[in-house]
N, C-alpha and C. Protein backbone atom coordinates (compact mmCIF):
# COMPACT_ATOMS: atom_id res chain seq x y z
N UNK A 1 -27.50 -46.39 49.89
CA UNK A 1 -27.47 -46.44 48.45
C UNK A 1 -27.65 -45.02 47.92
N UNK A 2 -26.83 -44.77 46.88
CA UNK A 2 -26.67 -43.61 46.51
C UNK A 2 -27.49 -43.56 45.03
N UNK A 3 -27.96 -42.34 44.40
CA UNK A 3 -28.28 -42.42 42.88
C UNK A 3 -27.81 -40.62 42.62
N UNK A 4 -26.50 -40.86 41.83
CA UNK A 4 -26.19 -39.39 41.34
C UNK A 4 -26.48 -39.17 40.61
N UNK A 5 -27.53 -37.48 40.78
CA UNK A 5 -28.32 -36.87 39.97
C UNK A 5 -27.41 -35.47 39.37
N UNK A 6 -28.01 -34.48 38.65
CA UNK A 6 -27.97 -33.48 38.35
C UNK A 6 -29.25 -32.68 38.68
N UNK A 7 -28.95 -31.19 39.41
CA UNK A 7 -30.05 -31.16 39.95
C UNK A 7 -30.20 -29.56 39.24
N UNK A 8 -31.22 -28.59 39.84
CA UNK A 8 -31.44 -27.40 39.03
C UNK A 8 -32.00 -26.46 40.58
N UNK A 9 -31.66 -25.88 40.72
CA UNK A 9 -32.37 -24.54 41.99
C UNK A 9 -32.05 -23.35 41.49
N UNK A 10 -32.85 -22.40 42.63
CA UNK A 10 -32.56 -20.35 42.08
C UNK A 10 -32.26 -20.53 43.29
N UNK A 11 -31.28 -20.14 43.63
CA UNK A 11 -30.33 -19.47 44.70
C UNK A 11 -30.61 -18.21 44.71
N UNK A 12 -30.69 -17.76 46.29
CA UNK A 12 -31.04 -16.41 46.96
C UNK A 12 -29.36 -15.90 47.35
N UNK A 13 -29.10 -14.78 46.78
CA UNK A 13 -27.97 -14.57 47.38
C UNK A 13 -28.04 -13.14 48.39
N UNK A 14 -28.40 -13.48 49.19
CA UNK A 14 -28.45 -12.20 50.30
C UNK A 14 -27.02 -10.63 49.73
N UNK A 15 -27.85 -9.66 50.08
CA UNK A 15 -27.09 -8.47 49.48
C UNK A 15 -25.20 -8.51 50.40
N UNK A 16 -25.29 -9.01 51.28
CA UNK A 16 -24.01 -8.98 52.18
C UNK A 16 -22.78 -9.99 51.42
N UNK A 17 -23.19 -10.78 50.42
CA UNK A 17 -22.46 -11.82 50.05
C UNK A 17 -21.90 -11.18 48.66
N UNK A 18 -22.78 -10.10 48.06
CA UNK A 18 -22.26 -9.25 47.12
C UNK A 18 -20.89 -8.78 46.76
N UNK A 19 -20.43 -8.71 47.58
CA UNK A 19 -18.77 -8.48 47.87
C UNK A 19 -17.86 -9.63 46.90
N UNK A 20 -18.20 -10.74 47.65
CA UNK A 20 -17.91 -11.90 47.10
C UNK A 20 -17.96 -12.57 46.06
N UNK A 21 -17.31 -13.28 44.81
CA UNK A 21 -17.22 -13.69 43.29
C UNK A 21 -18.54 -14.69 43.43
N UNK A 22 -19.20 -14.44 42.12
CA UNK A 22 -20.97 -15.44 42.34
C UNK A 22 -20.62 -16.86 42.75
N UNK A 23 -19.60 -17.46 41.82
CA UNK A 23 -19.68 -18.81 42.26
C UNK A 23 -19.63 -19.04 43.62
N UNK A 24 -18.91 -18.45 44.12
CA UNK A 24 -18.09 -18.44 45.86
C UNK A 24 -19.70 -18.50 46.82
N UNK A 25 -20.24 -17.28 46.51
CA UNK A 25 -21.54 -17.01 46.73
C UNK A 25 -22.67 -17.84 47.01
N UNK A 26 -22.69 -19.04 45.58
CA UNK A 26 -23.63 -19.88 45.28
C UNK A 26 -23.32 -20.56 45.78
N UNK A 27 -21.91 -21.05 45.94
CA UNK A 27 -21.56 -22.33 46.19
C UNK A 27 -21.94 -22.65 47.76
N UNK A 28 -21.47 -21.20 48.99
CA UNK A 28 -22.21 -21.02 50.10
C UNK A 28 -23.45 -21.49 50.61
N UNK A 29 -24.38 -20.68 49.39
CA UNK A 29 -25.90 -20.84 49.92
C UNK A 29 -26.15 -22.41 49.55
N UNK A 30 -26.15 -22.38 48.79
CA UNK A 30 -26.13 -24.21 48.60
C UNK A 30 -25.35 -25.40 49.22
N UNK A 31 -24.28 -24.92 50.02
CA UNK A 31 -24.09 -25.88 50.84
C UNK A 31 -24.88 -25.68 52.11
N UNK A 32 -24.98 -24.24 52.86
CA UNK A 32 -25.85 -24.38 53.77
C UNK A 32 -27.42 -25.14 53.77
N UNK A 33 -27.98 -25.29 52.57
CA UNK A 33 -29.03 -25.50 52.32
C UNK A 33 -28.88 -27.08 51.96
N UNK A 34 -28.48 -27.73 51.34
CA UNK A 34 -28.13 -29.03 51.06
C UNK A 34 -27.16 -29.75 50.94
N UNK A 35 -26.06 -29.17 52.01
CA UNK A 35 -25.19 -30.31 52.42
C UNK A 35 -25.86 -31.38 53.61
N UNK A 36 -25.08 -32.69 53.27
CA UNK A 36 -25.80 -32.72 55.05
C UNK A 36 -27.11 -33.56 54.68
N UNK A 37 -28.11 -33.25 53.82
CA UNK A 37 -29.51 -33.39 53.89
C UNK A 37 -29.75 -34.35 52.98
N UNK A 38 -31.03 -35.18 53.55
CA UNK A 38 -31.91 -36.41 52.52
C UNK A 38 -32.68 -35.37 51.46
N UNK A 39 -32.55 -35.86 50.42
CA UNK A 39 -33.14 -34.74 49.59
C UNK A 39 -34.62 -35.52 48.76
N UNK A 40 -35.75 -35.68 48.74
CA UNK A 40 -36.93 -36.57 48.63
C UNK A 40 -36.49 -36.67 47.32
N UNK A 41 -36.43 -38.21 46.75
CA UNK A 41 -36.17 -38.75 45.69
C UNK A 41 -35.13 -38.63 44.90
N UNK A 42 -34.09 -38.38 46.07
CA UNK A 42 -32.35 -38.11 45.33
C UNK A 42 -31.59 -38.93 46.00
N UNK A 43 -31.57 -38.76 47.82
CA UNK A 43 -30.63 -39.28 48.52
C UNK A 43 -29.76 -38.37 49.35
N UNK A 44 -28.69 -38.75 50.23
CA UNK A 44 -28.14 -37.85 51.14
C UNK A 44 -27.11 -37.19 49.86
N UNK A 45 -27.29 -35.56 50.05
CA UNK A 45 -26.41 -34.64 49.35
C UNK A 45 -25.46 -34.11 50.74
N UNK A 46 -24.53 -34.77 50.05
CA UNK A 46 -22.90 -34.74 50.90
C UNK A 46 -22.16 -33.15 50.90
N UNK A 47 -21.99 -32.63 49.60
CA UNK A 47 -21.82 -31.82 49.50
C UNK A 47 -21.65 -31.15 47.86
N UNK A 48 -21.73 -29.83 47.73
CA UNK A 48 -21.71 -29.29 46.26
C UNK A 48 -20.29 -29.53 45.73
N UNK A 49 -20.31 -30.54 44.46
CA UNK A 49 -19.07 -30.88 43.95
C UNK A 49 -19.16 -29.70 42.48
N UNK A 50 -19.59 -29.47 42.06
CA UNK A 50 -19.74 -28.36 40.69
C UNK A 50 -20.99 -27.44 40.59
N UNK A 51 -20.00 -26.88 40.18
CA UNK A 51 -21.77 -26.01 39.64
C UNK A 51 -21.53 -25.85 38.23
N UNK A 52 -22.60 -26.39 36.99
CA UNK A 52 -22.37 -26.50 35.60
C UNK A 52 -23.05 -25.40 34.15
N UNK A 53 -23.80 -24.96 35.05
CA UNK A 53 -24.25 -24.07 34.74
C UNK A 53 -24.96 -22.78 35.31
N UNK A 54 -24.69 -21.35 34.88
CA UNK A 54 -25.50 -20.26 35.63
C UNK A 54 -26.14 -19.62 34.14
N UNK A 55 -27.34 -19.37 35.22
CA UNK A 55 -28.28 -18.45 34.26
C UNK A 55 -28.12 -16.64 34.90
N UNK A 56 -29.12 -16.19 33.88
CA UNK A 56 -28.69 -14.61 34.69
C UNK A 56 -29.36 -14.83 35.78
N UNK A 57 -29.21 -13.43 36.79
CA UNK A 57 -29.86 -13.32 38.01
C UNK A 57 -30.45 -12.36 38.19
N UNK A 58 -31.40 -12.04 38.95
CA UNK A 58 -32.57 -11.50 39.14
C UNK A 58 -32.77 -10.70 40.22
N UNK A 59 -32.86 -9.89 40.48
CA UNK A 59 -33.56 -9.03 41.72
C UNK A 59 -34.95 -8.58 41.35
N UNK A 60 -35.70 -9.60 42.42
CA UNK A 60 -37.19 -9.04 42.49
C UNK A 60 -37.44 -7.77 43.40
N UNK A 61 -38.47 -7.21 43.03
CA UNK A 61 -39.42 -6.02 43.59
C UNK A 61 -39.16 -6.24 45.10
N UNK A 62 -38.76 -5.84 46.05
CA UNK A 62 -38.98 -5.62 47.60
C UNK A 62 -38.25 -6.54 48.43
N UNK A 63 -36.77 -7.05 47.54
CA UNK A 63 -35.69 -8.02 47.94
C UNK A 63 -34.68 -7.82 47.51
N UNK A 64 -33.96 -7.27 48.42
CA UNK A 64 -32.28 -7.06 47.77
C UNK A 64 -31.50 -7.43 47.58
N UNK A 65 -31.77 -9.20 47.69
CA UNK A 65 -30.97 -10.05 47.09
C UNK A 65 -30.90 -10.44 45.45
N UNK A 66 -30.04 -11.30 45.00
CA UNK A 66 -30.02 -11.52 43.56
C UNK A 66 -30.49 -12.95 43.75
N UNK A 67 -31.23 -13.43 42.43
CA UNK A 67 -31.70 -14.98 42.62
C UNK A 67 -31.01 -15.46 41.31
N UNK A 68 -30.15 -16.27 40.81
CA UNK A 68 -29.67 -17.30 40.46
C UNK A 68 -29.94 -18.15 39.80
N UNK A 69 -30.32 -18.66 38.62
CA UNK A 69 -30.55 -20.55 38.58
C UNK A 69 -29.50 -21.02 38.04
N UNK A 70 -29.21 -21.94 38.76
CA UNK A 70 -27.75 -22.83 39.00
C UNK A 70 -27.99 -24.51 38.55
N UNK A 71 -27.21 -25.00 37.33
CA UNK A 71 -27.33 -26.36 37.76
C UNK A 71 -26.13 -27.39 37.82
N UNK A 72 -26.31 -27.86 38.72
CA UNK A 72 -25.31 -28.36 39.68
C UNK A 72 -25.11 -29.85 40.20
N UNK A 73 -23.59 -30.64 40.58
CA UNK A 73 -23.22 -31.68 39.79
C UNK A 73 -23.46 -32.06 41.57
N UNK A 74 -23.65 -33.11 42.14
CA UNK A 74 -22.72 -33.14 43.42
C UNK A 74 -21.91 -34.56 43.38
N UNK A 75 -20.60 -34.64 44.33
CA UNK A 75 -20.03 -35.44 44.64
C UNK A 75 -19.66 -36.47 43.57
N UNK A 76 -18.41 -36.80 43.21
CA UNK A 76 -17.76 -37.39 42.47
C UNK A 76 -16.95 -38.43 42.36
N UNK A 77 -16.57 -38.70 43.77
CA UNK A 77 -15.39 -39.25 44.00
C UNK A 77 -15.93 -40.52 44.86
N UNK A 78 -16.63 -41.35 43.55
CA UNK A 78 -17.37 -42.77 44.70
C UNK A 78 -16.34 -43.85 43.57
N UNK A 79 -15.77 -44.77 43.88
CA UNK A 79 -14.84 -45.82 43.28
C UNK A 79 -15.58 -47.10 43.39
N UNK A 80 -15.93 -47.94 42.58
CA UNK A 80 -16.18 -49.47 42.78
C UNK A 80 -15.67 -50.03 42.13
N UNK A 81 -14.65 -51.16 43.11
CA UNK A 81 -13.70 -52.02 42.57
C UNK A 81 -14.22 -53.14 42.01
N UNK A 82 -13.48 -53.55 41.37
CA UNK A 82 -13.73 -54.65 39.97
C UNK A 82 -14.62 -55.86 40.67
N UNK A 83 -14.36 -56.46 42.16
CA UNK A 83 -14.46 -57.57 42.57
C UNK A 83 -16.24 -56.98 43.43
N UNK A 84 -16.83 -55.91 43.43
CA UNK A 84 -17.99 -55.71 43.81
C UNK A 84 -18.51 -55.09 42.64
N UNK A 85 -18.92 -55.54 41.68
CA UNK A 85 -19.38 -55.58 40.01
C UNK A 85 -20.14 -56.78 40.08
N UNK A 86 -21.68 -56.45 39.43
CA UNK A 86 -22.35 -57.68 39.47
C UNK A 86 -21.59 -58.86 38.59
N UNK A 87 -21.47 -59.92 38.85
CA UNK A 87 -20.47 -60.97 38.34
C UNK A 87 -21.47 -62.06 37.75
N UNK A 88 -20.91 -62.69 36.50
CA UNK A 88 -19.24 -62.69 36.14
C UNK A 88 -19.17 -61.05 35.45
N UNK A 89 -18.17 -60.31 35.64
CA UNK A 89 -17.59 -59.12 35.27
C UNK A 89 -16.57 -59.70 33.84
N UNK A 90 -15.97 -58.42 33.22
CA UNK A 90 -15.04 -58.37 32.55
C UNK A 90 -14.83 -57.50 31.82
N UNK A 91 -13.36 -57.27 32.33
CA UNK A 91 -12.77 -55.31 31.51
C UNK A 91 -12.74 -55.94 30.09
N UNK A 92 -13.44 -54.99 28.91
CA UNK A 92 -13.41 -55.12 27.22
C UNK A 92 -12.34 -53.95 26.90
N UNK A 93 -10.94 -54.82 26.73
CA UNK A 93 -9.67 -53.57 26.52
C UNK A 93 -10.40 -53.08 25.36
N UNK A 94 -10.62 -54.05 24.03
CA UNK A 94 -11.11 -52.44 22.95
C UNK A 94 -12.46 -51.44 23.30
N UNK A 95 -13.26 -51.62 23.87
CA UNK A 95 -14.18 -50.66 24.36
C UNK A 95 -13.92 -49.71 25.58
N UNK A 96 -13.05 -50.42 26.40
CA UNK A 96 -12.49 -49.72 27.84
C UNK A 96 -13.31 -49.26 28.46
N UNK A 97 -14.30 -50.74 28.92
CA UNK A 97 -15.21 -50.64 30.04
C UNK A 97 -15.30 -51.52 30.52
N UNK A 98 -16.26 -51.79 31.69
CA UNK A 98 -16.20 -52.74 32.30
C UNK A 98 -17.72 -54.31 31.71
N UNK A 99 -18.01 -55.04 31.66
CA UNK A 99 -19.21 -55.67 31.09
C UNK A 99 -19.60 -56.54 31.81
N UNK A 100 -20.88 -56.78 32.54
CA UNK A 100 -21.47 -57.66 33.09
C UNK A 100 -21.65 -58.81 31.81
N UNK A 101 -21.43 -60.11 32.37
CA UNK A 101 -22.11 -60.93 31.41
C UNK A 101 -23.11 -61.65 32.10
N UNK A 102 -24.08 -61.18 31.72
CA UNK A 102 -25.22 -61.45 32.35
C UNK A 102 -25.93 -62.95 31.92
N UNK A 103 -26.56 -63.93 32.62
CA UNK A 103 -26.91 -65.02 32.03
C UNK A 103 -28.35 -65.34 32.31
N UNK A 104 -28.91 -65.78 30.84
CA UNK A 104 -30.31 -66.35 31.12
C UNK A 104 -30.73 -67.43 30.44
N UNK A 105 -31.86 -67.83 30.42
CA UNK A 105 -32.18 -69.44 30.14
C UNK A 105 -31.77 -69.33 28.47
N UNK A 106 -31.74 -68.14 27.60
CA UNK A 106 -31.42 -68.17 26.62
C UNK A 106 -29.86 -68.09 26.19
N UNK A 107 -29.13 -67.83 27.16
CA UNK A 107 -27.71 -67.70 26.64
C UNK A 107 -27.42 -66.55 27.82
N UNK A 108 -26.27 -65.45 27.41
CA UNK A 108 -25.38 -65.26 27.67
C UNK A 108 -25.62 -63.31 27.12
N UNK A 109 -26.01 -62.63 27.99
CA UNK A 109 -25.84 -61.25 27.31
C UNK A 109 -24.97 -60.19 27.77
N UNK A 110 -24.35 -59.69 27.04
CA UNK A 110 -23.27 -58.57 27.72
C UNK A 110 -23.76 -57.24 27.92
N UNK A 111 -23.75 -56.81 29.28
CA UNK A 111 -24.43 -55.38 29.66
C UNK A 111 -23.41 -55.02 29.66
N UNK A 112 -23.15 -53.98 29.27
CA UNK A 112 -22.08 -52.61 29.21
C UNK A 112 -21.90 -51.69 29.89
N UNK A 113 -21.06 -51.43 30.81
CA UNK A 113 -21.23 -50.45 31.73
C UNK A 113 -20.30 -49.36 31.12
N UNK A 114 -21.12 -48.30 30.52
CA UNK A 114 -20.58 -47.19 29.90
C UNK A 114 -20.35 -46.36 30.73
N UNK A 115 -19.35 -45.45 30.48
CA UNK A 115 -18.39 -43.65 31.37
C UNK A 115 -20.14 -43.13 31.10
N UNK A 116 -19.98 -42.74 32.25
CA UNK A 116 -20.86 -41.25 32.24
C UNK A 116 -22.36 -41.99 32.71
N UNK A 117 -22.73 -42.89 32.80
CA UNK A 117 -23.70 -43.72 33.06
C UNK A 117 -24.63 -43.55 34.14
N UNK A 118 -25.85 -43.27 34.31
CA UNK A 118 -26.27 -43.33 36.17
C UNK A 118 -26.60 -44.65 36.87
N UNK A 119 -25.95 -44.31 37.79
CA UNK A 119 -25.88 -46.02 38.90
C UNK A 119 -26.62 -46.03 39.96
N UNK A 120 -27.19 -47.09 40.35
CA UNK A 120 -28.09 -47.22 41.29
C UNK A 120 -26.59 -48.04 42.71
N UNK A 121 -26.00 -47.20 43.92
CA UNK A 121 -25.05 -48.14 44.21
C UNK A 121 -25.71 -48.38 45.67
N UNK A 122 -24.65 -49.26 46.28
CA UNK A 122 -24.54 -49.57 48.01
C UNK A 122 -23.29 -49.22 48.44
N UNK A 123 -23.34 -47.89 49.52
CA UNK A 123 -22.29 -47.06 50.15
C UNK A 123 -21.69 -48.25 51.29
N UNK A 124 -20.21 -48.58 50.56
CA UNK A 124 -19.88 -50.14 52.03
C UNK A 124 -18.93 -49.22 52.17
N UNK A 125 -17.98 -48.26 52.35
CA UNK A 125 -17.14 -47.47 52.90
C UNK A 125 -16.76 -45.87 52.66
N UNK A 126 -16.46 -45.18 53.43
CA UNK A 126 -16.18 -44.08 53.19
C UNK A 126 -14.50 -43.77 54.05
N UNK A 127 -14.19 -42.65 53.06
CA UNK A 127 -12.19 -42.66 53.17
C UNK A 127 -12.32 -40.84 53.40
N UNK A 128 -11.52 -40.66 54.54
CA UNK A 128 -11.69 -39.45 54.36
C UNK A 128 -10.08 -38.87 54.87
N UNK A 129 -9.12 -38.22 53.84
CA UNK A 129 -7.96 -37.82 53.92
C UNK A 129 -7.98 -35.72 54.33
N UNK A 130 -6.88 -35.97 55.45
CA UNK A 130 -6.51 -34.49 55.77
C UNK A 130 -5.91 -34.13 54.37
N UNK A 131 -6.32 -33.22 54.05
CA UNK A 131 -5.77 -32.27 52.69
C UNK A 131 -5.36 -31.10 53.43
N UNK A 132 -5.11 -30.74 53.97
CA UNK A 132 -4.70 -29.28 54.43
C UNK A 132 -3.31 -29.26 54.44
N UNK A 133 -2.39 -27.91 53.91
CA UNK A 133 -0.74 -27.92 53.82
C UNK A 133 -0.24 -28.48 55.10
N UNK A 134 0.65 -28.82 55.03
CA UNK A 134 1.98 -29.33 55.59
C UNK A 134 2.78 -28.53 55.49
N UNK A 135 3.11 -27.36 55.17
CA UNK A 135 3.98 -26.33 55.68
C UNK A 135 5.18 -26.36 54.22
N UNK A 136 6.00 -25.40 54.21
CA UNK A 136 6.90 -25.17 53.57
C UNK A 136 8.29 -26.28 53.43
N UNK A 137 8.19 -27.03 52.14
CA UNK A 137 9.39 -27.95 52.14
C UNK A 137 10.87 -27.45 51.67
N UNK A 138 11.39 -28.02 52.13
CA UNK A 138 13.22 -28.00 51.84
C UNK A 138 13.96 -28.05 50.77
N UNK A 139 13.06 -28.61 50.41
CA UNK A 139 13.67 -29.30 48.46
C UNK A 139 13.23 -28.39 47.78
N UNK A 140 14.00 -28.64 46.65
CA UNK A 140 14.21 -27.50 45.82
C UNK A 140 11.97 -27.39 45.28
N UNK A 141 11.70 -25.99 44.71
CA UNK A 141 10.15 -25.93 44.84
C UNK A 141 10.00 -26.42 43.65
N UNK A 142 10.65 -26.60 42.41
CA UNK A 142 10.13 -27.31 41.46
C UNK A 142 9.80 -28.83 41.88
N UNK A 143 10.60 -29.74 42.15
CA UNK A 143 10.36 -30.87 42.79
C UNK A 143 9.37 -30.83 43.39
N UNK A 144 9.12 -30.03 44.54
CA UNK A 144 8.12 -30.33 45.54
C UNK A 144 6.91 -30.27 44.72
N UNK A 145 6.77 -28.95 43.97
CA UNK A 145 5.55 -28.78 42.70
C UNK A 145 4.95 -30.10 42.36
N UNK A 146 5.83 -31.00 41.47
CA UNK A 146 5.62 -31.83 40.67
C UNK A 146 5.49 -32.92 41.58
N UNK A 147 5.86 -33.40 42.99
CA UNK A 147 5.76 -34.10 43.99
C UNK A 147 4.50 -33.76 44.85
N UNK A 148 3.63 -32.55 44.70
CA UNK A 148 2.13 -32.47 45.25
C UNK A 148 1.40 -32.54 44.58
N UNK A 149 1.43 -32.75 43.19
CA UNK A 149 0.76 -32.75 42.05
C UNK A 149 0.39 -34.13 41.58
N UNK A 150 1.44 -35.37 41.93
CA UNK A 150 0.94 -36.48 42.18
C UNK A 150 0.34 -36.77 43.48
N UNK A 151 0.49 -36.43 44.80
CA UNK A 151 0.03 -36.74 46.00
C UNK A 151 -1.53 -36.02 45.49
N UNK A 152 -1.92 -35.25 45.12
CA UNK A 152 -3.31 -34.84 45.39
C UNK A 152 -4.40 -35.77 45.08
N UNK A 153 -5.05 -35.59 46.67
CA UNK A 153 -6.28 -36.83 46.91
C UNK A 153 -7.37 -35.94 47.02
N UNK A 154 -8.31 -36.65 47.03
CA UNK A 154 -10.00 -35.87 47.38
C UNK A 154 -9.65 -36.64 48.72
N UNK A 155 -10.29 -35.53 49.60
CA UNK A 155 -10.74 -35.32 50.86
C UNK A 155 -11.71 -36.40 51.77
N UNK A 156 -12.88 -36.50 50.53
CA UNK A 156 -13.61 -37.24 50.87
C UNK A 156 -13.89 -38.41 49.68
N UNK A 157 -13.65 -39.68 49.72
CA UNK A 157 -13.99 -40.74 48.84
C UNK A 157 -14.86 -42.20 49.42
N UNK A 158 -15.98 -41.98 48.75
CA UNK A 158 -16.79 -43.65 49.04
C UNK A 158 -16.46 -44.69 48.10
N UNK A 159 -16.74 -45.94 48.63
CA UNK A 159 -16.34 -47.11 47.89
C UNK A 159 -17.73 -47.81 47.98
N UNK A 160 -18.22 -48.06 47.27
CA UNK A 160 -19.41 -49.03 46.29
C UNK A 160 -19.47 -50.10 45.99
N UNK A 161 -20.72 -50.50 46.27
CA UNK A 161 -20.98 -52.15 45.44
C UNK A 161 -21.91 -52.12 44.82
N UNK A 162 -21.83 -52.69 43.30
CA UNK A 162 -23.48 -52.68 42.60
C UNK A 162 -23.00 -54.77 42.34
N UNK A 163 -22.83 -54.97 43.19
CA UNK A 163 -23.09 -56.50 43.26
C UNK A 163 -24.45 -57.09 43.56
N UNK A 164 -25.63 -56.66 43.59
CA UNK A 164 -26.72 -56.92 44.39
C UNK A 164 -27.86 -56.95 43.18
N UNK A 165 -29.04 -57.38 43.62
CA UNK A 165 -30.13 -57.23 42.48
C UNK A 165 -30.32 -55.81 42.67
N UNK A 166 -30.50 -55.43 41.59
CA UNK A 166 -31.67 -54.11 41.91
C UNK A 166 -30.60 -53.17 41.60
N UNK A 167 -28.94 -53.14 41.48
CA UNK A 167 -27.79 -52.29 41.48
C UNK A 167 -27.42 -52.28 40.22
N UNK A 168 -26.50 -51.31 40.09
CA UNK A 168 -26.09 -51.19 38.88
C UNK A 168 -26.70 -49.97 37.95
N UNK A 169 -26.40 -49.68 36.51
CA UNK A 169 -26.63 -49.24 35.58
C UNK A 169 -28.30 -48.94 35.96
N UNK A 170 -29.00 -47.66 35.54
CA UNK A 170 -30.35 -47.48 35.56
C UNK A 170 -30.98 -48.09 34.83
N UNK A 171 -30.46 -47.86 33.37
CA UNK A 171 -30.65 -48.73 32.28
C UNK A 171 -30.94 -50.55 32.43
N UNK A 172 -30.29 -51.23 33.17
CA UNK A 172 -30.11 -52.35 33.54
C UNK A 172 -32.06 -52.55 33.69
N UNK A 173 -32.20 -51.74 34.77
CA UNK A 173 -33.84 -52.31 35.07
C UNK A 173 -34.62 -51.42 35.10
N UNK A 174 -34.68 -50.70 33.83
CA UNK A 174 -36.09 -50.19 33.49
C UNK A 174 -36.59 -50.76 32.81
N UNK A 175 -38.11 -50.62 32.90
CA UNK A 175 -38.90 -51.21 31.63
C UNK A 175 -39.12 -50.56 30.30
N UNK A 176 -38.71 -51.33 29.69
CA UNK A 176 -38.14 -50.23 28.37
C UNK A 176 -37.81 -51.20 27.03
């Protein structure tokens, strides 16, 4: 089970990486440091999907590196299909979302699952596509342009279920 956060660190950027454009830089030290890893009270960080904000950077007294504060998005590309939605489900075309209708001894309430929302999920698959070129095509390059421009996949994609108690929307079960 996953819960995507937004997170905040100061990145050390060693003087040798200087060469190199900051993001490129940051984006480095932070995957070495938390790709890969259980992170206490976040979950496994897969890998750095954005970085959303930089502050200035810093060189302290008796370190010749620059320090950073970065805050930063990870991983994006998790999909849950309509039929693993706590149920009964139903897409609201004028709102263009999805809505639990949730039921209790009093009736009938509609939870809203709003864009941008944080989810509590269960990781039931992961998809992982070669993205790397295929070499120079034959056809004319405008075509091909506009023909890789629909093919482009993420690399790495999980598939989700918030069918379960306890899943779903954060909002759903806080006390509040």
């Amino acid at each position: 089970m996953f819960v995507l956060v937004e997170m905040v660190d100061t990145v050390r950027i060693p003087p040798w990486l200087f060469e190199r454009r900051l993001n490129d830089a940051i984006a480095e030290e932070l995957n070495k440091k938390l790709a890969n890893k259980v992170v206490y009270n976040v979950g496994l960080c897969i890998c750095l999907y954005d970085i959303t904000k930089l502050e200035d950077s810093y060189i302290f007294p008796g370190d010749g590196a620059s320090h950073t504060k970065v805050t930063l998005g990870y991983f994006d590309d998790i999909l849950i299909p309509p039929e693993s939605l706590q149920q009964p489900a139903k897409f609201d075309e004028t709102e263009q979302v999805w809505v639990w209708e949730y039921e209790t001894d009093e009736g009938t309430h509609d939870l809203y699952m709003d864009v941008g929302e944080e989810v509590r999920l269960r990781v039931v698959d992961e998809t992982f596509v070669d993205t790397s070129p295929t070499g120079p095509s034959t056809a004319d390059s405008s075509t091909s342009t506009v023909e890789e421009a629909q093919r482009k996949e993420s690399p790495y994609t999980l598939t989700g279920s918030i069918s379960e108690p306890g899943l779903g929307l954060l909002s759903w079960w806080t006390n509040g």
